[in-house]
Protein backbone atom coordinates (compact mmCIF):
# COMPACT_ATOMS: atom_id res chain seq x y z
CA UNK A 1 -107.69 -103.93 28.87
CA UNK A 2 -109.80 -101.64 30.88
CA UNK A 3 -108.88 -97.83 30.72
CA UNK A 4 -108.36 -95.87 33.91
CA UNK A 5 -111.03 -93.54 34.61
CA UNK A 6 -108.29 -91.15 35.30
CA UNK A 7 -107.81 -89.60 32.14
CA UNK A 8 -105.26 -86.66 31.47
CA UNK A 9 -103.22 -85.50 28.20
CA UNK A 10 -100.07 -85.36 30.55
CA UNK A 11 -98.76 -87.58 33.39
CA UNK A 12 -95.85 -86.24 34.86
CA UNK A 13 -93.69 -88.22 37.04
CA UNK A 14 -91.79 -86.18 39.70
CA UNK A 15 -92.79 -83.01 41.63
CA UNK A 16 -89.40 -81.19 41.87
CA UNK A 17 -88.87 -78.10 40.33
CA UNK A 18 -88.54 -78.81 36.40
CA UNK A 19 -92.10 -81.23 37.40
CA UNK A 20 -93.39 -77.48 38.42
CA UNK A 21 -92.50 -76.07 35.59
CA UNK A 22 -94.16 -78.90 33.28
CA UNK A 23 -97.21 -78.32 35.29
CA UNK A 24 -96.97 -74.62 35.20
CA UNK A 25 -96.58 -74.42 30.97
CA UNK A 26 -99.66 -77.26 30.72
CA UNK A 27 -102.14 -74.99 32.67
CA UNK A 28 -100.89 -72.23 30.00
CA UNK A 29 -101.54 -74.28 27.12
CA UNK A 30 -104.76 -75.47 28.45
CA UNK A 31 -103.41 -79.15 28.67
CA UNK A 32 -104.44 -81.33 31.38
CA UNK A 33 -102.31 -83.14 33.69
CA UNK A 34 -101.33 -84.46 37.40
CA UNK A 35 -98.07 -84.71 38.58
CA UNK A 36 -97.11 -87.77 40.04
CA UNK A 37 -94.40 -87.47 43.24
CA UNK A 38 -93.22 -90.56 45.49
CA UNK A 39 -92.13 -88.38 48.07
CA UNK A 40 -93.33 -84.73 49.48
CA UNK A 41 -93.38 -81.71 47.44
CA UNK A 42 -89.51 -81.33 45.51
CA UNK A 43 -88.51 -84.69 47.37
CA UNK A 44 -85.01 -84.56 46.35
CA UNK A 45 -84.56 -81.27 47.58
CA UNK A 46 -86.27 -81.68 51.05
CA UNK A 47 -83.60 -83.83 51.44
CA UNK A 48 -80.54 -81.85 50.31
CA UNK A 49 -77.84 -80.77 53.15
CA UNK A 50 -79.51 -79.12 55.72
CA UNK A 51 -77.36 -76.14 55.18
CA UNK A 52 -76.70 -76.29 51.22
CA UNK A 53 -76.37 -73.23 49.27
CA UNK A 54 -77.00 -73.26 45.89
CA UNK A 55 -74.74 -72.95 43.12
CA UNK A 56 -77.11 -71.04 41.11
CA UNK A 57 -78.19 -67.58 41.88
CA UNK A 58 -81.87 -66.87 43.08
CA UNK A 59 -82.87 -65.88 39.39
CA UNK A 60 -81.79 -68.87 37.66
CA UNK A 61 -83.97 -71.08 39.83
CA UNK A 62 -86.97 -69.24 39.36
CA UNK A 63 -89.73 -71.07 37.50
CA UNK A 64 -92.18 -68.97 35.07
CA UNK A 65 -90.63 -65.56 35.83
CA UNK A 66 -92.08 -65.59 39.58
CA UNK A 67 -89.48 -64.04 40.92
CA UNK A 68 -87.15 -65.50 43.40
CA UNK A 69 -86.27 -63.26 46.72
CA UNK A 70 -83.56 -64.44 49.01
CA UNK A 71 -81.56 -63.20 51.88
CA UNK A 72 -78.30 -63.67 49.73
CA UNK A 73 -77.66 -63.99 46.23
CA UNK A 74 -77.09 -67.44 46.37
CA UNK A 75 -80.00 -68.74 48.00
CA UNK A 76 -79.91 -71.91 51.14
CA UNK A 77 -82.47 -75.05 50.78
CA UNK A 78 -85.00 -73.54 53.15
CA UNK A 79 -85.56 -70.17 50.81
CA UNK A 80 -86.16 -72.84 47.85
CA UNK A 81 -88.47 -74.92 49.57
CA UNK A 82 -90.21 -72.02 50.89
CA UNK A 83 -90.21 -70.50 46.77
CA UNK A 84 -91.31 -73.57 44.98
CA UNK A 85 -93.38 -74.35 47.97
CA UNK A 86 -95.37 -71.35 47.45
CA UNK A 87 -95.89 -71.39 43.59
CA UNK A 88 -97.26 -74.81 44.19
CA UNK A 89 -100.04 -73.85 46.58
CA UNK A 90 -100.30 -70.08 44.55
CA UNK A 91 -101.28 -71.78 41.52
CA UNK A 92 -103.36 -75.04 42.98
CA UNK A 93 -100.95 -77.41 41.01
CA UNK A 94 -102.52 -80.70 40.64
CA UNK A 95 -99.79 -82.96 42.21
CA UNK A 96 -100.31 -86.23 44.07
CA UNK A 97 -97.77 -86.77 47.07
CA UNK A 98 -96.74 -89.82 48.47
CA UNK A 99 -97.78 -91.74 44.91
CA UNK A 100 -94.76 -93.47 43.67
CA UNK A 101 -94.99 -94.59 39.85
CA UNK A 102 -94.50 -98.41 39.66
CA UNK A 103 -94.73 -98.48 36.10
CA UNK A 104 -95.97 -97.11 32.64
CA UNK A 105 -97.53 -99.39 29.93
CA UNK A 106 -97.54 -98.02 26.35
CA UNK A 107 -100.68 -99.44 24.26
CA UNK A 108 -100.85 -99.88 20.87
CA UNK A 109 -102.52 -96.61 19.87
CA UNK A 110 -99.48 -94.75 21.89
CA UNK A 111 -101.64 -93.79 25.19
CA UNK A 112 -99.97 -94.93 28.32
CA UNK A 113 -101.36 -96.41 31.41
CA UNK A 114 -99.83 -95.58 34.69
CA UNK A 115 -99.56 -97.50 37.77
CA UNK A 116 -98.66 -96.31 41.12
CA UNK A 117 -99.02 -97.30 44.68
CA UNK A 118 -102.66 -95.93 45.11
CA UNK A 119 -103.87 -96.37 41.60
CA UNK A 120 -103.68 -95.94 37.63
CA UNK A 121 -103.87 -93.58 35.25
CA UNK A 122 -104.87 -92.85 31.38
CA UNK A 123 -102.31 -90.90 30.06
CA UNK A 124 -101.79 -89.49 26.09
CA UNK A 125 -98.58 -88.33 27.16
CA UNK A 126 -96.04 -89.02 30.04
CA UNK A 127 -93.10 -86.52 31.13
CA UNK A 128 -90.12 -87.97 33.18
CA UNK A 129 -88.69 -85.85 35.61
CA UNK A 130 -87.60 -87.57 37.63
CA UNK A 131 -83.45 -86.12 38.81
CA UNK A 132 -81.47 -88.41 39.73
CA UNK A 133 -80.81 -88.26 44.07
CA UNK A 134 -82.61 -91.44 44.64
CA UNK A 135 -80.03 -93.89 43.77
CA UNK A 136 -76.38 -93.84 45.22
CA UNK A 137 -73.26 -95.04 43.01
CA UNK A 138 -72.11 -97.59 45.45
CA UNK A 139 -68.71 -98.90 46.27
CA UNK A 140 -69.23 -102.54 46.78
CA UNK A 141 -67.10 -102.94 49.32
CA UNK A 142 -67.42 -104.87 52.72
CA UNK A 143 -68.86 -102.85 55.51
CA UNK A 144 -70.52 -100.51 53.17
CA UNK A 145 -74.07 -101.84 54.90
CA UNK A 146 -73.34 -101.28 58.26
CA UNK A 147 -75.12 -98.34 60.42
CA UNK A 148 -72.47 -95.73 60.28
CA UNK A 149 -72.52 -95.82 56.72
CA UNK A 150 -74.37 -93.01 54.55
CA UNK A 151 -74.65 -92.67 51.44
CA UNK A 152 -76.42 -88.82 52.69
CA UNK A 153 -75.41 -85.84 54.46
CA UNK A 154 -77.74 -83.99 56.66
CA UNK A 155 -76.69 -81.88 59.56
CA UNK A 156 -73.08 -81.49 60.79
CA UNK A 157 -74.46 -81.43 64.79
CA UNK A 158 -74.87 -85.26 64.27
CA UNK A 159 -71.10 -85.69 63.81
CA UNK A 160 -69.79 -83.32 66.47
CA UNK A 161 -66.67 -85.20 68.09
CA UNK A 162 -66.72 -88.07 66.09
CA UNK A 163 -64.09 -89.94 63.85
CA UNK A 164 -65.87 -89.55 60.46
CA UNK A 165 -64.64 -89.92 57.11
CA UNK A 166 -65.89 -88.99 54.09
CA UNK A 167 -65.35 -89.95 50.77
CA UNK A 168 -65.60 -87.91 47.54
CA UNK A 169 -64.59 -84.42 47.04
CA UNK A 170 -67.81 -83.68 44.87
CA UNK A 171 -69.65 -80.22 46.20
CA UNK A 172 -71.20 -82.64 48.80
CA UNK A 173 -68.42 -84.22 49.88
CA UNK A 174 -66.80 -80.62 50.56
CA UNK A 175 -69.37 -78.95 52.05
CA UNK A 176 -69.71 -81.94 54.37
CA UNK A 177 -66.23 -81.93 55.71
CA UNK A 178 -66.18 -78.18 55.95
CA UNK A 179 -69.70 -78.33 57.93
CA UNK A 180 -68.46 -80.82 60.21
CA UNK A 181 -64.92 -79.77 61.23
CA UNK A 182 -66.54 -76.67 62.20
CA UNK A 183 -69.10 -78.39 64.45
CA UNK A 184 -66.49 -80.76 66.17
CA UNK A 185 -65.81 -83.51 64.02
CA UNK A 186 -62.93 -85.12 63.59
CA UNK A 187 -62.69 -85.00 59.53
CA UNK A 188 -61.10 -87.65 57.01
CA UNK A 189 -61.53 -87.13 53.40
CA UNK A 190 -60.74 -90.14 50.96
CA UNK A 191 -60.60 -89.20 47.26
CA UNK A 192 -59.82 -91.20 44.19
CA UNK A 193 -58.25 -87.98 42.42
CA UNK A 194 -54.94 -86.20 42.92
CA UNK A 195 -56.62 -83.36 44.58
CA UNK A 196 -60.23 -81.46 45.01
CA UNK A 197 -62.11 -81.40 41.85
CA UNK A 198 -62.46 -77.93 39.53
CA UNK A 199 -66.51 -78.45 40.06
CA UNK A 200 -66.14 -77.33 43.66
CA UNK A 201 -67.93 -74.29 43.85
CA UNK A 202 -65.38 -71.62 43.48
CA UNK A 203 -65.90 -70.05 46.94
CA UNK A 204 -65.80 -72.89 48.73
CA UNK A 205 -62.66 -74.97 47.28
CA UNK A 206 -60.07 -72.73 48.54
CA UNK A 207 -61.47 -73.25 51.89
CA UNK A 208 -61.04 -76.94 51.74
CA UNK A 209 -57.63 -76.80 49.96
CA UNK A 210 -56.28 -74.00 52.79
CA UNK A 211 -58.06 -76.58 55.68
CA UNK A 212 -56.01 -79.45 54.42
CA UNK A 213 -53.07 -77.30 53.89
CA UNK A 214 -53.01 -76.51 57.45
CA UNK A 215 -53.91 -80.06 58.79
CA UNK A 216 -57.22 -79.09 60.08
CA UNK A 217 -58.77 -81.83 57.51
CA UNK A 218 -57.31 -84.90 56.91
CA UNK A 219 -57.01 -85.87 53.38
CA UNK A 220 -55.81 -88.81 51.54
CA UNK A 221 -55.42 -88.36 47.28
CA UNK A 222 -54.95 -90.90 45.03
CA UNK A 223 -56.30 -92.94 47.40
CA UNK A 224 -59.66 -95.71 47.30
CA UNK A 225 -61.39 -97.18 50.34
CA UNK A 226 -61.01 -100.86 50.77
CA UNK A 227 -63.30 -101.76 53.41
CA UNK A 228 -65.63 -100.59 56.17
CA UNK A 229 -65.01 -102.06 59.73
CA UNK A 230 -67.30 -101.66 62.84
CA UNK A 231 -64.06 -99.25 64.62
CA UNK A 232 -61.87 -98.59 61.61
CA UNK A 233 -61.67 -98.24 57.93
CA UNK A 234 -59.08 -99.80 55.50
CA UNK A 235 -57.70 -97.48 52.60
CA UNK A 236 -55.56 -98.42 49.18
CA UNK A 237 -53.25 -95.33 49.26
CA UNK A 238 -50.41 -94.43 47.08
CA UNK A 239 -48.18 -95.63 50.23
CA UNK A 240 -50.20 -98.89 51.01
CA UNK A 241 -52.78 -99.69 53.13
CA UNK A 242 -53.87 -97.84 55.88
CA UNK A 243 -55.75 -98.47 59.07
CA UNK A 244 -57.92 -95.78 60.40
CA UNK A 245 -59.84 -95.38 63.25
CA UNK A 246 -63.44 -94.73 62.17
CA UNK A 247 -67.04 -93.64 63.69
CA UNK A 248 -68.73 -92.86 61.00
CA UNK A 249 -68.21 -93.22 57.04
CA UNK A 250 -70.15 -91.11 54.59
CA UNK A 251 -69.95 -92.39 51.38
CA UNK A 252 -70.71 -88.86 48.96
CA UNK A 253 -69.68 -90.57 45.77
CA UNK A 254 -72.19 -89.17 43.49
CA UNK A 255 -76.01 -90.37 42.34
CA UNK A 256 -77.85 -91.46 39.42
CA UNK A 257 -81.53 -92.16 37.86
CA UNK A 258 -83.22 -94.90 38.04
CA UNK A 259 -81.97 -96.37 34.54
CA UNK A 260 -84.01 -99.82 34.78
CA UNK A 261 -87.22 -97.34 34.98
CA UNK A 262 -86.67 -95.77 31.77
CA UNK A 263 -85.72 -99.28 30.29
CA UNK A 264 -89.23 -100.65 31.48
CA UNK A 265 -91.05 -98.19 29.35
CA UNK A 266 -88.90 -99.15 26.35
CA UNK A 267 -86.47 -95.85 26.19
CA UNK A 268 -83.12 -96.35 24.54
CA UNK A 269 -79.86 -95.54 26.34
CA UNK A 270 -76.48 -95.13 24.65
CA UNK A 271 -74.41 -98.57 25.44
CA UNK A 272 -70.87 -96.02 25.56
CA UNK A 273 -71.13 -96.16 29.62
CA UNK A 274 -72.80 -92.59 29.85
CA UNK A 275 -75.96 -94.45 29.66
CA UNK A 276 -78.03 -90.98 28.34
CA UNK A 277 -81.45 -91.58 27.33
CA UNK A 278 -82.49 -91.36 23.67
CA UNK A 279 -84.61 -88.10 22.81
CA UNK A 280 -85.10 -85.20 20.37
CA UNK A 281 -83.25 -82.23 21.54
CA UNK A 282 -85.84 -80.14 20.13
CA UNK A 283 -89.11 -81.74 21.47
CA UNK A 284 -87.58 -83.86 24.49
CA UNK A 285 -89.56 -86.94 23.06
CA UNK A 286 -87.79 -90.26 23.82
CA UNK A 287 -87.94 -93.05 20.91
CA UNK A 288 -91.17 -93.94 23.00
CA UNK A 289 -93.81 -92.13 21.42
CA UNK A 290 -95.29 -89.86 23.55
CA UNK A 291 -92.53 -89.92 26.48
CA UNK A 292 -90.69 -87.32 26.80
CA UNK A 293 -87.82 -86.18 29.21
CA UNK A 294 -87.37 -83.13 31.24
CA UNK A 295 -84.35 -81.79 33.87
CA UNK A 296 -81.29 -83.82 34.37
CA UNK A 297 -82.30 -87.25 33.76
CA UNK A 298 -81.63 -86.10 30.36
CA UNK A 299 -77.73 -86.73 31.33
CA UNK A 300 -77.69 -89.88 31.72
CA UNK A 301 -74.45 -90.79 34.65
CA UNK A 302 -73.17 -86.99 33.32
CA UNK A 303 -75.48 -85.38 36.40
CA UNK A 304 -73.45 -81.96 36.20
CA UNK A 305 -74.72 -81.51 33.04
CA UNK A 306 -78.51 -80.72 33.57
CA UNK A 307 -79.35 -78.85 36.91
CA UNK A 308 -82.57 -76.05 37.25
CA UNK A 309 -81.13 -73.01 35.63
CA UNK A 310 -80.66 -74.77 32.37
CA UNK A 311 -83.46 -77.49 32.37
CA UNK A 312 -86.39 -74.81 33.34
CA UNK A 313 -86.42 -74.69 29.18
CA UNK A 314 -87.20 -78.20 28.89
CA UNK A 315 -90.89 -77.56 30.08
CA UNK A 316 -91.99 -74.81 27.42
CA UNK A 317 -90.29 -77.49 24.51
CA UNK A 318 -92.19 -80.18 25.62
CA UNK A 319 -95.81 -77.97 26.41
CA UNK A 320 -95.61 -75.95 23.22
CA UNK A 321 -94.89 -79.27 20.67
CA UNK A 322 -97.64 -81.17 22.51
CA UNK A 323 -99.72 -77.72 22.11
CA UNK A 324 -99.30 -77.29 18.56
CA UNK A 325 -99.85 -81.35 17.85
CA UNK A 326 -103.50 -80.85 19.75
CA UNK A 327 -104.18 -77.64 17.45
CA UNK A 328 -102.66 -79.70 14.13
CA UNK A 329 -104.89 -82.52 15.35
CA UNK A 330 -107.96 -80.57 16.10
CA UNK A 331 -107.86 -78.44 12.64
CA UNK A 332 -107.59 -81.62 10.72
């Protein structure tokens, strides 16, 4: 096999923020690298909510103790994209946009090759950080192709006046019915529990709970959608079946990582349904030699375990083993 004249000690797939912070801790350590991104800079974020706010206060998303100012204490999307924006270009990280990673090929002495759309890569080491937004958990239902259906949230405007229903009562979910029963909409929420889920960020879910109290928002508990029709939805309630008059359907049941990824470069996942890859807690090295894991892929389907503030960590584990391995290797 020919080897890539591209030649780094680290590939790291995904450009988000726990990417950045793998990139930031290799130019510490002196360890070469690119970062690899399918998308534009922090992909999954660019396409959060327009109008998210973060759970997380400003200084537990800061990366490499550059500090984090924002207007309010919990900072919106456009103050992070602006922050990690700017430590990107600051510090002339070495990240290729618009480069998705088809694959990664471990040889027999444990170097990888990587291939992505515009070309391949020599690689002693490969990081995976890759989140999870990419992939939707979807229903299966009938109708859940058609064109009103989303399995994303962007801007309320687009909903102003319009039957839409939205199913979920995730952070998403809420902040999407909130957003657009105050631009207009006409809101339905569909959710599979008895009532709004304790992960709701704590300012917002007695909002929700008081605008369903009152009527405002439509809600239906216990409650499953059957199908998807071009003028109305079908849902399984505790009363029946209902028939609903329907624009739009937003579908904010949840995401996860690309599982059949990490299972093409040979990493293990627990067969319990939580699917969580195998790695050393202490190192972040998956049972692939010389792959290791960073930010909330580490979760497996559990996605509220792993988010920025407590991931950040994951890129100083991984830099300083692979920095004292080069030393060990070098002194002997």
């Amino acid at each position: 096999m020919q080897i890539p004249e591209n030649k780094y000690e680290v590939v790291i797939i995904g450009g988000g923020p726990i990417g950045i912070a793998c990139a930031l801790e290799a130019e510490k350590k002196g360890i070469s690298y690119v970062i690899l991104e399918k998308g534009c800079l922090v992909n999954s974020l660019y396409h959060y909510p327009t109008n998210m706010t973060f759970f997380s206060t400003s200084e537990k998303l800061e990366l490499d103790n550059i500090p984090f100012i924002s207007n309010n204490p919990k900072p919106g999307k456009r103050e992070a994209l602006e922050y990690y924006r700017r430590i990107a270009t600051s510090n002339d990280i070495n990240i290729h946009l618009f480069e998705k990673v088809n694959s990664v090929e471990t040889l027999p002495d444990q170097s990888h090759i990587v291939k992505t759309t515009k070309a391949e890569y020599s690689a002693e080491n490969v990081v995976v950080a890759t989140g999870f937004y990419d992939i939707p958990n979807y229903l299966g239902i009938p109708g859940e192709d058609l064109p009103k259906v989303s399995h994303y949230y962007g801007d309320p405007h687009y909903y102003a006046t319009q039957k839409t229903v939205v199913v979920g009562a995730s952070n998403s979910a809420v902040d999407a019915a909130l957003e657009i029963y105050r631009k207009g909409g006409d809101v339905t929420m569909v959710v599979r529990n008895a009532e709004i889920g304790e992960r709701v960020k704590y300012w917002v879910r007695p909002d929700i709970v008081n605008r369903i109290n009152e009527g405002s928002i439509k809600a239906y508990f216990d409650s499953n959608l059957k199908e998807i029709k071009q003028n109305e939805i079908i849902i399984n309630t505790a009363e029946g079946e209902k028939n609903i008059e329907n624009d739009f359907v937003l579908l904010l049941t949840g995401y996860r990582p690309n599982f059949g990824f990490l299972q093409d470069m040979g990493i293990e996942l627990t067969n319990d349904g939580r699917k969580i890859p195998k790695y050393d807690e202490e190192t972040m090295e998956t049972n692939v030699p010389g792959i290791f894991l960073a930010g909330v892929i580490c979760g497996g389907v559990e996605t509220h375990k792993w988010f920025i503030e407590n991931s950040r960590v994951h890129a100083k584990m991984i830099m300083n083993y692979l920095s004292t391995r080069k030393k060990s290797v070098i002194n002997n």
